[in-house]
C-alpha atoms as a PDB file:
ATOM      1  CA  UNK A   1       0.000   0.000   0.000  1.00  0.00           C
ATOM      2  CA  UNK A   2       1.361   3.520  -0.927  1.00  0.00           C
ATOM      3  CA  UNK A   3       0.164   6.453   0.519  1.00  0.00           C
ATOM      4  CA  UNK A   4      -0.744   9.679  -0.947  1.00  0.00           C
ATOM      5  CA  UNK A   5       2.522  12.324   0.543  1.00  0.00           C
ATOM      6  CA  UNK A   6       2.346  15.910  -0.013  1.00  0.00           C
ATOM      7  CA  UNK A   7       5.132  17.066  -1.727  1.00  0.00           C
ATOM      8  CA  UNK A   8       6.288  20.584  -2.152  1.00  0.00           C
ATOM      9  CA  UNK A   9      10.413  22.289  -3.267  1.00  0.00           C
ATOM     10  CA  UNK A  10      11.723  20.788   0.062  1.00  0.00           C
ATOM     11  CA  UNK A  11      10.994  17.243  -0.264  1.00  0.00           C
ATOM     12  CA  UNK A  12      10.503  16.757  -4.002  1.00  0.00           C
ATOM     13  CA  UNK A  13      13.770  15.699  -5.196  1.00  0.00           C
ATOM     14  CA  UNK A  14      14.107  12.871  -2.013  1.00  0.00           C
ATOM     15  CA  UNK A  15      10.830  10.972  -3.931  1.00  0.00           C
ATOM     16  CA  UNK A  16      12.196  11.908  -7.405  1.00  0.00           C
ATOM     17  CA  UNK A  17      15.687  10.147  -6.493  1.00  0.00           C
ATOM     18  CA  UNK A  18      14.227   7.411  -5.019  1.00  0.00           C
ATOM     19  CA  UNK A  19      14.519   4.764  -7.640  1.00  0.00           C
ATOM     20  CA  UNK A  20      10.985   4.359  -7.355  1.00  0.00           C
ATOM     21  CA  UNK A  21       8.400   5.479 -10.133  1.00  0.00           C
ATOM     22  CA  UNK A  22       6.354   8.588  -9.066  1.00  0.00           C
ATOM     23  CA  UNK A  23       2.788   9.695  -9.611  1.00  0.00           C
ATOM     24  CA  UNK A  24       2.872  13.120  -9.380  1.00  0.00           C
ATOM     25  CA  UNK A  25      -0.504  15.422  -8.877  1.00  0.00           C
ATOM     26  CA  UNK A  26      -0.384  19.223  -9.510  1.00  0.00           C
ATOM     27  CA  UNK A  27      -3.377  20.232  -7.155  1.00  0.00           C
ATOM     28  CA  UNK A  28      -3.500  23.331  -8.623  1.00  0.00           C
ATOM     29  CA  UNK A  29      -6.757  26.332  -8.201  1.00  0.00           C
ATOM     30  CA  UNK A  30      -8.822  25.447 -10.938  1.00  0.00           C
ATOM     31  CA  UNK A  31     -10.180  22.630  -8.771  1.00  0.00           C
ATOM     32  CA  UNK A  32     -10.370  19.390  -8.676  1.00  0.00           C
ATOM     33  CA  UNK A  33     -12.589  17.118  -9.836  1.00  0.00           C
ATOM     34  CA  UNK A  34     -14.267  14.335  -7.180  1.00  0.00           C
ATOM     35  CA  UNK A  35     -14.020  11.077  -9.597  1.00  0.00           C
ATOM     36  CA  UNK A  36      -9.859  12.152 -10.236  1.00  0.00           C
ATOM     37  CA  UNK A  37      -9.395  12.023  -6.276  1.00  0.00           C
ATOM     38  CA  UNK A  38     -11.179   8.972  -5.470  1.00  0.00           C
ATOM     39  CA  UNK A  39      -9.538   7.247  -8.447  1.00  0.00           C
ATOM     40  CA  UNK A  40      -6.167   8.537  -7.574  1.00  0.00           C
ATOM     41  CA  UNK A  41      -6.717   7.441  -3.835  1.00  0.00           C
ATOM     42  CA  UNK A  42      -7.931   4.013  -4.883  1.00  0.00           C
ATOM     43  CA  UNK A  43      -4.868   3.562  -6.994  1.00  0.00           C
ATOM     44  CA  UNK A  44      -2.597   4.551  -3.999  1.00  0.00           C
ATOM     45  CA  UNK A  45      -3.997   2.521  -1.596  1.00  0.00           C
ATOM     46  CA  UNK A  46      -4.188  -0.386  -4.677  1.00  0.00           C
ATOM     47  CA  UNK A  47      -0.319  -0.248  -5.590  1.00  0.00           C
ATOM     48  CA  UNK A  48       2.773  -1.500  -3.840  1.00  0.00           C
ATOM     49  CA  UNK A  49       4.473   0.867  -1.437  1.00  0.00           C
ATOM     50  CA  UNK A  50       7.568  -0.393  -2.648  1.00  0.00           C
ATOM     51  CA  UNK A  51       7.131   0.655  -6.222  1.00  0.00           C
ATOM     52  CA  UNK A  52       5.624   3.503  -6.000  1.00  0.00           C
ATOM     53  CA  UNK A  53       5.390   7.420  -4.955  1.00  0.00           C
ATOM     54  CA  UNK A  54       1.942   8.795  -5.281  1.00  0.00           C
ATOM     55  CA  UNK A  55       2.826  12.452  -4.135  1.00  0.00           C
ATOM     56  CA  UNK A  56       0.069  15.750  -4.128  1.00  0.00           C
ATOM     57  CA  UNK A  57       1.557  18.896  -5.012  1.00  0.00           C
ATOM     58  CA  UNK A  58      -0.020  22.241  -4.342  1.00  0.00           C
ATOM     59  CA  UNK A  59       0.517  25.853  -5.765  1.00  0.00           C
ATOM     60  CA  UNK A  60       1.616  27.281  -2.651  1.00  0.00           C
ATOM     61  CA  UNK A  61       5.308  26.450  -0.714  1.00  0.00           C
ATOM     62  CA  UNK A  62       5.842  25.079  -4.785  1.00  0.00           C
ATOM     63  CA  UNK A  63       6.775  27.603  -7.111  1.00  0.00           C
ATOM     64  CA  UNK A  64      10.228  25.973  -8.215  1.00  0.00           C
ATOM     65  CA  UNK A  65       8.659  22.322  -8.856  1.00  0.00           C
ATOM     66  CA  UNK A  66       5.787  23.990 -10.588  1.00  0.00           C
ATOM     67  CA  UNK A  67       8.368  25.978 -13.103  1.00  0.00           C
ATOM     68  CA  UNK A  68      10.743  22.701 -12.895  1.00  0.00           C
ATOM     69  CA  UNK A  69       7.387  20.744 -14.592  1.00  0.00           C
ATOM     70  CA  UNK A  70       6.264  23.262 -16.374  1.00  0.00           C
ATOM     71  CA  UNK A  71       3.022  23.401 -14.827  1.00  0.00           C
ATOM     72  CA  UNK A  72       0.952  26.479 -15.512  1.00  0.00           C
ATOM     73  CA  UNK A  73      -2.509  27.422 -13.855  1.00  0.00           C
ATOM     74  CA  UNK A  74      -4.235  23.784 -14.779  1.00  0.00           C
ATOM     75  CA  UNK A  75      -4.481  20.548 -12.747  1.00  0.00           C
ATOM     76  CA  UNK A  76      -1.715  18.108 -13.917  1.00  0.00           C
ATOM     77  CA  UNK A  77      -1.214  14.573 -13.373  1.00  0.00           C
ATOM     78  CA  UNK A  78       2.599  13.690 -14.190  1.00  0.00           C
ATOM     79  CA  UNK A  79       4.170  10.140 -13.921  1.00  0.00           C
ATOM     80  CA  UNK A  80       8.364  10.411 -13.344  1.00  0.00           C
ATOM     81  CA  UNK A  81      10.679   7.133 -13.649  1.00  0.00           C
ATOM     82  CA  UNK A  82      14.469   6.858 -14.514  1.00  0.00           C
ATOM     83  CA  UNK A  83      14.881  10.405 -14.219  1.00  0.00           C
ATOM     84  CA  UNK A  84      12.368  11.718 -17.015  1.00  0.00           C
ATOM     85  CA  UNK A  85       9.046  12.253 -17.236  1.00  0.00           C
ATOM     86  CA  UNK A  86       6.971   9.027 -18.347  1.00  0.00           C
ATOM     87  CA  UNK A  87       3.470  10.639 -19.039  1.00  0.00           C
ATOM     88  CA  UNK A  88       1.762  13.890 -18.486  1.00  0.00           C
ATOM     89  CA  UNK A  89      -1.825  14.504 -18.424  1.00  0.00           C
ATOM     90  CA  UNK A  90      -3.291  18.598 -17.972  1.00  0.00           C
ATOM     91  CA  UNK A  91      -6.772  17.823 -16.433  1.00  0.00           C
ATOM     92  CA  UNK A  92      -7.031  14.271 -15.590  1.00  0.00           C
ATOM     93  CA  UNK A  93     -10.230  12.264 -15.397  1.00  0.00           C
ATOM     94  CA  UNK A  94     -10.787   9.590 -13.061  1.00  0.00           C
ATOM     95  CA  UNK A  95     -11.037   7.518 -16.083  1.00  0.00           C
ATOM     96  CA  UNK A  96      -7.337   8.277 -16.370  1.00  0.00           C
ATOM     97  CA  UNK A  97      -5.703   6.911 -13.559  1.00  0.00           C
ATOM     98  CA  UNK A  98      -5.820   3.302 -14.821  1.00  0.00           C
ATOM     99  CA  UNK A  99      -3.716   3.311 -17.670  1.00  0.00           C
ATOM    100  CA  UNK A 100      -1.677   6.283 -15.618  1.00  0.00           C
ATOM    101  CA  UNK A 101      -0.636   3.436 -13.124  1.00  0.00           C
ATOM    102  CA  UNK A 102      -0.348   0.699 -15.932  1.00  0.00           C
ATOM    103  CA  UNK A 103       2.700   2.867 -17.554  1.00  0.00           C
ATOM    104  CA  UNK A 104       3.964   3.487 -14.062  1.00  0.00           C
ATOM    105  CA  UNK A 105       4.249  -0.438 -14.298  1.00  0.00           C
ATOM    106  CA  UNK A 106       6.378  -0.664 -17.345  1.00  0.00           C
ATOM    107  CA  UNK A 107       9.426   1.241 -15.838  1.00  0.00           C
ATOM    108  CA  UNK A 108      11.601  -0.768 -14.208  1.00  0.00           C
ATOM    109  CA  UNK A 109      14.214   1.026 -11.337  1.00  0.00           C
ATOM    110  CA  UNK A 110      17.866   1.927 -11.873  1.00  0.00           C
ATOM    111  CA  UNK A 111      19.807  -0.805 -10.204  1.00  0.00           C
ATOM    112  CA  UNK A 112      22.850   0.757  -9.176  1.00  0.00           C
ATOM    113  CA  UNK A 113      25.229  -1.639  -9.581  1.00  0.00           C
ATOM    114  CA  UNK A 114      28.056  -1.999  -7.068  1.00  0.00           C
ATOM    115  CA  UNK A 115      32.067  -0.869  -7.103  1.00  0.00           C
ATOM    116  CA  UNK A 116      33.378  -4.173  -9.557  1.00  0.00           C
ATOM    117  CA  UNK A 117      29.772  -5.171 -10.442  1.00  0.00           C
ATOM    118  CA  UNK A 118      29.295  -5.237 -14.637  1.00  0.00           C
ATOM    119  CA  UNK A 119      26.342  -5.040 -15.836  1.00  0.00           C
ATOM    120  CA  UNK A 120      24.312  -7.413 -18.009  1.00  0.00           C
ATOM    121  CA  UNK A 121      24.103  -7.622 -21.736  1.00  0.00           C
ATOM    122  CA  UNK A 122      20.336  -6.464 -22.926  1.00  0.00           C
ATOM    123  CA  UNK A 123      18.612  -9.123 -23.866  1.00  0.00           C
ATOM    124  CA  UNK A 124      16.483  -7.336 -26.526  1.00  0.00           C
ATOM    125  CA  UNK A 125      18.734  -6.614 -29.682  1.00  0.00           C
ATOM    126  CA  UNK A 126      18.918  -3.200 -31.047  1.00  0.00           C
ATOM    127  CA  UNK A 127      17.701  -1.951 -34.471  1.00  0.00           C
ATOM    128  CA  UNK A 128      19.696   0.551 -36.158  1.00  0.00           C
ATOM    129  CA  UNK A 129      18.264   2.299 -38.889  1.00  0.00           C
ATOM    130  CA  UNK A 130      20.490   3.911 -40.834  1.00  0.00           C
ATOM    131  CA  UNK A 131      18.535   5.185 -44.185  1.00  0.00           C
ATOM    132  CA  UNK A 132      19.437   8.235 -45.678  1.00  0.00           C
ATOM    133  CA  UNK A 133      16.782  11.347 -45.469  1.00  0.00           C
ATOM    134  CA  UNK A 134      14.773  12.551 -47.936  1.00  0.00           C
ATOM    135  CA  UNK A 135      15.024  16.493 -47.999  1.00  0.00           C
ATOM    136  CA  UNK A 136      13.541  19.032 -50.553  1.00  0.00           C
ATOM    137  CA  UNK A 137      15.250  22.131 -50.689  1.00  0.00           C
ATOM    138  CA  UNK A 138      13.678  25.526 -52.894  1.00  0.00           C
ATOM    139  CA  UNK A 139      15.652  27.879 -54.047  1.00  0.00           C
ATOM    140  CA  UNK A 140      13.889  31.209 -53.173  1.00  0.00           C
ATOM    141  CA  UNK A 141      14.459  34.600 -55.541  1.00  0.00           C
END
């Protein structure tokens, strides 16, 4: 079970660096809407504390995670894994919490690996396209 933690400029980068992936929720003065906040609840009490972050942030105490976003005057629901951002949603539904948590799923933690430690081949290969572009130029008079 993961709880819901209210995050603001003094605690944000402790959740952000925590290896775990983060659900992030701009609360911001538009308002929010009821079926958003009891699906985002459900989903924190629902996932695994020891996957995931679900953390509110409000406008106030917040004004260099808000510019650090990119967050403007509307309600935002941001999801933050492996040091990017994973999805971003500006006025979430309820209806989009679901698939919100499913791609929260797909990101698997750095492993930092220790002093000696190598790490392992992927196991997917890699495709390398390597085709030449197609570019029009005009010559304007």
């Amino acid at each position: 079970m993961a709880e819901i933690i209210a995050l603001n400029d003094a605690n944000i980068d402790e959740a952000l660096n925590s290896g775990k992936a983060v659900m992030l929720y701009f609360a911001m003065e538009e308002g929010q809407r009821s079926d958003f906040t009891t699906a985002f609840r459900k989903s924190a009490v629902e996932a695994d504390g020891n996957k995931y972050i679900f953390g509110q942030i409000g406008a106030t105490n917040s004004e260099a995670t808000l510019r650090r976003f990119e967050i403007t005057k509307r309600t935002t629901l941001v999801g933050w894994g492996a040091g990017e951002v994973i999805f971003r949603r500006s006025r979430p539904w309820g209806t989009d919490v679901p698939p919100a948590v499913e791609r929260l799923a797909e990101f698997t933690p750095v492993i930092e690996l220790a002093e000696g430690e190598v790490a392992a081949p992927p196991t997917k290969p890699m495709v390398i396209h390597d085709k030449p572009v197609k570019e029009t130029y005009r010559d304007w008079e």
